[in-house]
C-alpha atoms as a PDB file:
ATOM      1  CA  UNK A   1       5.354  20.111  20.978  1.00  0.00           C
ATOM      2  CA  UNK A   2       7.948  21.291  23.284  1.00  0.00           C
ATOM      3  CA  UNK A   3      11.593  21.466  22.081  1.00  0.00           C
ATOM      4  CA  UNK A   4      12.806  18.934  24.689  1.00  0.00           C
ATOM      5  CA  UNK A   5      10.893  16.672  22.618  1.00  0.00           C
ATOM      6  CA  UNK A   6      11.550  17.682  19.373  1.00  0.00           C
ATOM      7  CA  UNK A   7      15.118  17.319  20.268  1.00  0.00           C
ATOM      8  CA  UNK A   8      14.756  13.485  21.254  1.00  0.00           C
ATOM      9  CA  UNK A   9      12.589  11.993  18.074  1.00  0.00           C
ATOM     10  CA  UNK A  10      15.406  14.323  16.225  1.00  0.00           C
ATOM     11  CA  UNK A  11      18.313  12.438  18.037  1.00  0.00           C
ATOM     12  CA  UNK A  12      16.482   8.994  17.612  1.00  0.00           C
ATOM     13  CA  UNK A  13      16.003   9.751  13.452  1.00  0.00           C
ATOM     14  CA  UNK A  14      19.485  11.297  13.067  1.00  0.00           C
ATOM     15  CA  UNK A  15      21.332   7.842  15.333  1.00  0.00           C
ATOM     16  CA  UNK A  16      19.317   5.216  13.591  1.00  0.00           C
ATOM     17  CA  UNK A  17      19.234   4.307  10.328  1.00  0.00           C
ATOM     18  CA  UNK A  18      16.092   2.910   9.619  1.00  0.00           C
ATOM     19  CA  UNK A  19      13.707   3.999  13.246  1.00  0.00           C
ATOM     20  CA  UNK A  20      10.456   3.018  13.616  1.00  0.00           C
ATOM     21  CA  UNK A  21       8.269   4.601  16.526  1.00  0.00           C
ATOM     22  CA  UNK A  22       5.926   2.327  17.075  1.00  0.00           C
ATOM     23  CA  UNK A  23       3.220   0.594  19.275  1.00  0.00           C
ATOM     24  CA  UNK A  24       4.979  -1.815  21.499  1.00  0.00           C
ATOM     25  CA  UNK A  25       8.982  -3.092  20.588  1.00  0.00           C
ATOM     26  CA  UNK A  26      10.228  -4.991  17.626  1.00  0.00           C
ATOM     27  CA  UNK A  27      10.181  -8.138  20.044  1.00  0.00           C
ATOM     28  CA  UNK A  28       6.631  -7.011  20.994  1.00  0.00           C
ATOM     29  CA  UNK A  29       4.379  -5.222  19.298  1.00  0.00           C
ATOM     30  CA  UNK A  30       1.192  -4.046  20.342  1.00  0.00           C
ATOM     31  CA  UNK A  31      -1.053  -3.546  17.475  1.00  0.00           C
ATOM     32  CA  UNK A  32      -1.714  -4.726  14.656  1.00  0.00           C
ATOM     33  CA  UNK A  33      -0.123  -2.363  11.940  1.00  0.00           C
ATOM     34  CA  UNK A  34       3.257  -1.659  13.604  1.00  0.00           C
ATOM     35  CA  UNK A  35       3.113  -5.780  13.410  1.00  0.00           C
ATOM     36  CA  UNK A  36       3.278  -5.506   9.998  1.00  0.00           C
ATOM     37  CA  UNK A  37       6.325  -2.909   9.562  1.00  0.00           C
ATOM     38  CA  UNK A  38       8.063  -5.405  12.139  1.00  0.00           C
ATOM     39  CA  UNK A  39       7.291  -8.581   9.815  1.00  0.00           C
ATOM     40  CA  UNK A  40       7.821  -6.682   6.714  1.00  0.00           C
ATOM     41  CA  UNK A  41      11.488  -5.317   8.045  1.00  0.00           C
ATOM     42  CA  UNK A  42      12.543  -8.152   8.900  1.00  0.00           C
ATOM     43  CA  UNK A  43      11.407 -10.093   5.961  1.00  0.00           C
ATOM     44  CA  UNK A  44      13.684  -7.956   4.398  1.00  0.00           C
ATOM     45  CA  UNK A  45      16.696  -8.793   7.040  1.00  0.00           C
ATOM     46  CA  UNK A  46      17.072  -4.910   7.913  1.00  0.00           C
ATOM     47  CA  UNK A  47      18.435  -3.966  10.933  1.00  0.00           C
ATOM     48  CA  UNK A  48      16.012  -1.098  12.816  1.00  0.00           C
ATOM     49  CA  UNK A  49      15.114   0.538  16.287  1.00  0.00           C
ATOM     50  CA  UNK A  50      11.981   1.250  17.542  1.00  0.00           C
ATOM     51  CA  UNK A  51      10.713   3.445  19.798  1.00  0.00           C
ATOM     52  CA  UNK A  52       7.783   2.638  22.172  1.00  0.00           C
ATOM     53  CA  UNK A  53       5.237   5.410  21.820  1.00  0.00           C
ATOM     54  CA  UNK A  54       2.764   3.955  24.475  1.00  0.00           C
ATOM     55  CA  UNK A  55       5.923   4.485  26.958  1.00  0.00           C
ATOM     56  CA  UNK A  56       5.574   8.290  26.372  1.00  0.00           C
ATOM     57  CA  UNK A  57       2.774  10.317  25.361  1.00  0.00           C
ATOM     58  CA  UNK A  58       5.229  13.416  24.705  1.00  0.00           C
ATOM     59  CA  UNK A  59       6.411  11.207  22.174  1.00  0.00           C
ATOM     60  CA  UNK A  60       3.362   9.557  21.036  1.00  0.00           C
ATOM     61  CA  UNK A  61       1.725  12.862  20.153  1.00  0.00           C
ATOM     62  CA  UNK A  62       4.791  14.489  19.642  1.00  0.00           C
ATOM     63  CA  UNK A  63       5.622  12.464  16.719  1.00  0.00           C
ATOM     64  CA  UNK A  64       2.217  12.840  14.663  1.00  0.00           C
ATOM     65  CA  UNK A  65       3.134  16.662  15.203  1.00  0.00           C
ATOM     66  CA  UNK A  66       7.100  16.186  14.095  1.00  0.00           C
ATOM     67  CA  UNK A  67       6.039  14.541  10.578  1.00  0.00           C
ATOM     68  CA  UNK A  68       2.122  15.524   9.974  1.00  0.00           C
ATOM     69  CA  UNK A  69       1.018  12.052  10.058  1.00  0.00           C
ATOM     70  CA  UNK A  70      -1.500  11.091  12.171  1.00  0.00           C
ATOM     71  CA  UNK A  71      -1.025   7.807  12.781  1.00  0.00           C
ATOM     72  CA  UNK A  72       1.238   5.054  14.232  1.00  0.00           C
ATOM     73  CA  UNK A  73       3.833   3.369  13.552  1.00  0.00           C
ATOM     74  CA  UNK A  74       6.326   6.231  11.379  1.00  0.00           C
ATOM     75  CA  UNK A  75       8.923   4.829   9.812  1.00  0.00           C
ATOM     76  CA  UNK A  76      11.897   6.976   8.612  1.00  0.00           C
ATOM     77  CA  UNK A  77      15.040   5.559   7.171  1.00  0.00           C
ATOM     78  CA  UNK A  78      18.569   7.708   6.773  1.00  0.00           C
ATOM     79  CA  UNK A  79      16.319  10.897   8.238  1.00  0.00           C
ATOM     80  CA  UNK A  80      13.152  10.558   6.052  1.00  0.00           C
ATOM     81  CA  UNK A  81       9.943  10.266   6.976  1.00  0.00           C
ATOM     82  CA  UNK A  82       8.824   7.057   4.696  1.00  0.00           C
ATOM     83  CA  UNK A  83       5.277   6.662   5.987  1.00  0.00           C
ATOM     84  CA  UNK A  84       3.082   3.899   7.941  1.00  0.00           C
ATOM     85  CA  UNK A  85       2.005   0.498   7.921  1.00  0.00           C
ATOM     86  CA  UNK A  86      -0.537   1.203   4.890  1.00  0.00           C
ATOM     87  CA  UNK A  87       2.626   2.700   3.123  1.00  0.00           C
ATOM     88  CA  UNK A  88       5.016  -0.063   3.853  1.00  0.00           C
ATOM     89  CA  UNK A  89       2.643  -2.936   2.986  1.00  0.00           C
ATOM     90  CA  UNK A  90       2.625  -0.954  -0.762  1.00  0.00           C
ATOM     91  CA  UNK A  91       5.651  -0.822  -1.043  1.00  0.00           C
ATOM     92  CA  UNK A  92       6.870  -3.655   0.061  1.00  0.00           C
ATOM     93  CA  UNK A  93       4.260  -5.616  -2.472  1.00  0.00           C
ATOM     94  CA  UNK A  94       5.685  -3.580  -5.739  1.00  0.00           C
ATOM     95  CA  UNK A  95       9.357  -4.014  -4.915  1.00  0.00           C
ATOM     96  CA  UNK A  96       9.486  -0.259  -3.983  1.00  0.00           C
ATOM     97  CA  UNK A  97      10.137  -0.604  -0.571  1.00  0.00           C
ATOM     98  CA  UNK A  98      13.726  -3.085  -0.751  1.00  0.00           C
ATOM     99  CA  UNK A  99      14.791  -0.793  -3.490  1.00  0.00           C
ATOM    100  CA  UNK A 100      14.398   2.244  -1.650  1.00  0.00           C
ATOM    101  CA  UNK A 101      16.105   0.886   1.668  1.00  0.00           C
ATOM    102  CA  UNK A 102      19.267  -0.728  -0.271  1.00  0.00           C
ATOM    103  CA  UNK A 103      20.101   2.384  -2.116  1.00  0.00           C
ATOM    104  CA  UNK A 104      19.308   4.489   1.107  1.00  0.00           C
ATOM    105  CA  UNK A 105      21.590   2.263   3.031  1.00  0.00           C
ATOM    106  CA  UNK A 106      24.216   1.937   0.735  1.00  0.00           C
ATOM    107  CA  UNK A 107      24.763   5.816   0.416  1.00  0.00           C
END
């Protein structure tokens, strides 16, 4: 991955609390799983960007490089890389996952 790209998924982590690059937008997504982390997000009432990875490959691939996860959506709240839909739908049954985000949010 180039570094002009490393520099813009860094900006978009560091300027959003909770960012979720994604397939499609929050309004509209385009598969399946990053359908999920929308529904399951907003269950939750949290606030979150998203980033449209199928309007730039740099991104897109850039991304799966950036964390070492190869698929989409990513999810990172406060900076972290928290995982993918598979992740999210775990958490989110146990409890984990509204746990996690109020303490991260709160600090």
């Amino acid at each position: 991955m180039d570094s002009n790209a490393r520099s813009r998924i860094e900006s978009l982590i560091e300027t959003n609390q909770i960012m979720v690059f994604m397939k499609g937008t929050k309004l509209m997504p385009q598969c399946g799983f990053s359908n999920n982390v929308v529904q399951i997000l907003n269950s939750l009432g949290m606030s979150f960007e998203t980033f449209d990875v199928l309007s730039d490959m740099e991104i897109r691939e850039g991304i799966k490089e950036f964390s070492n996860w190869p698929t989409i959506p990513q999810v990172y709240v406060k900076g972290e890389f928290i995982g993918g839909s598979d992740i999210l739908i775990e958490m989110y049954n146990s409890g984990e996952l509204k746990e996690k985000l109020e303490i991260a949010l709160a600090s």
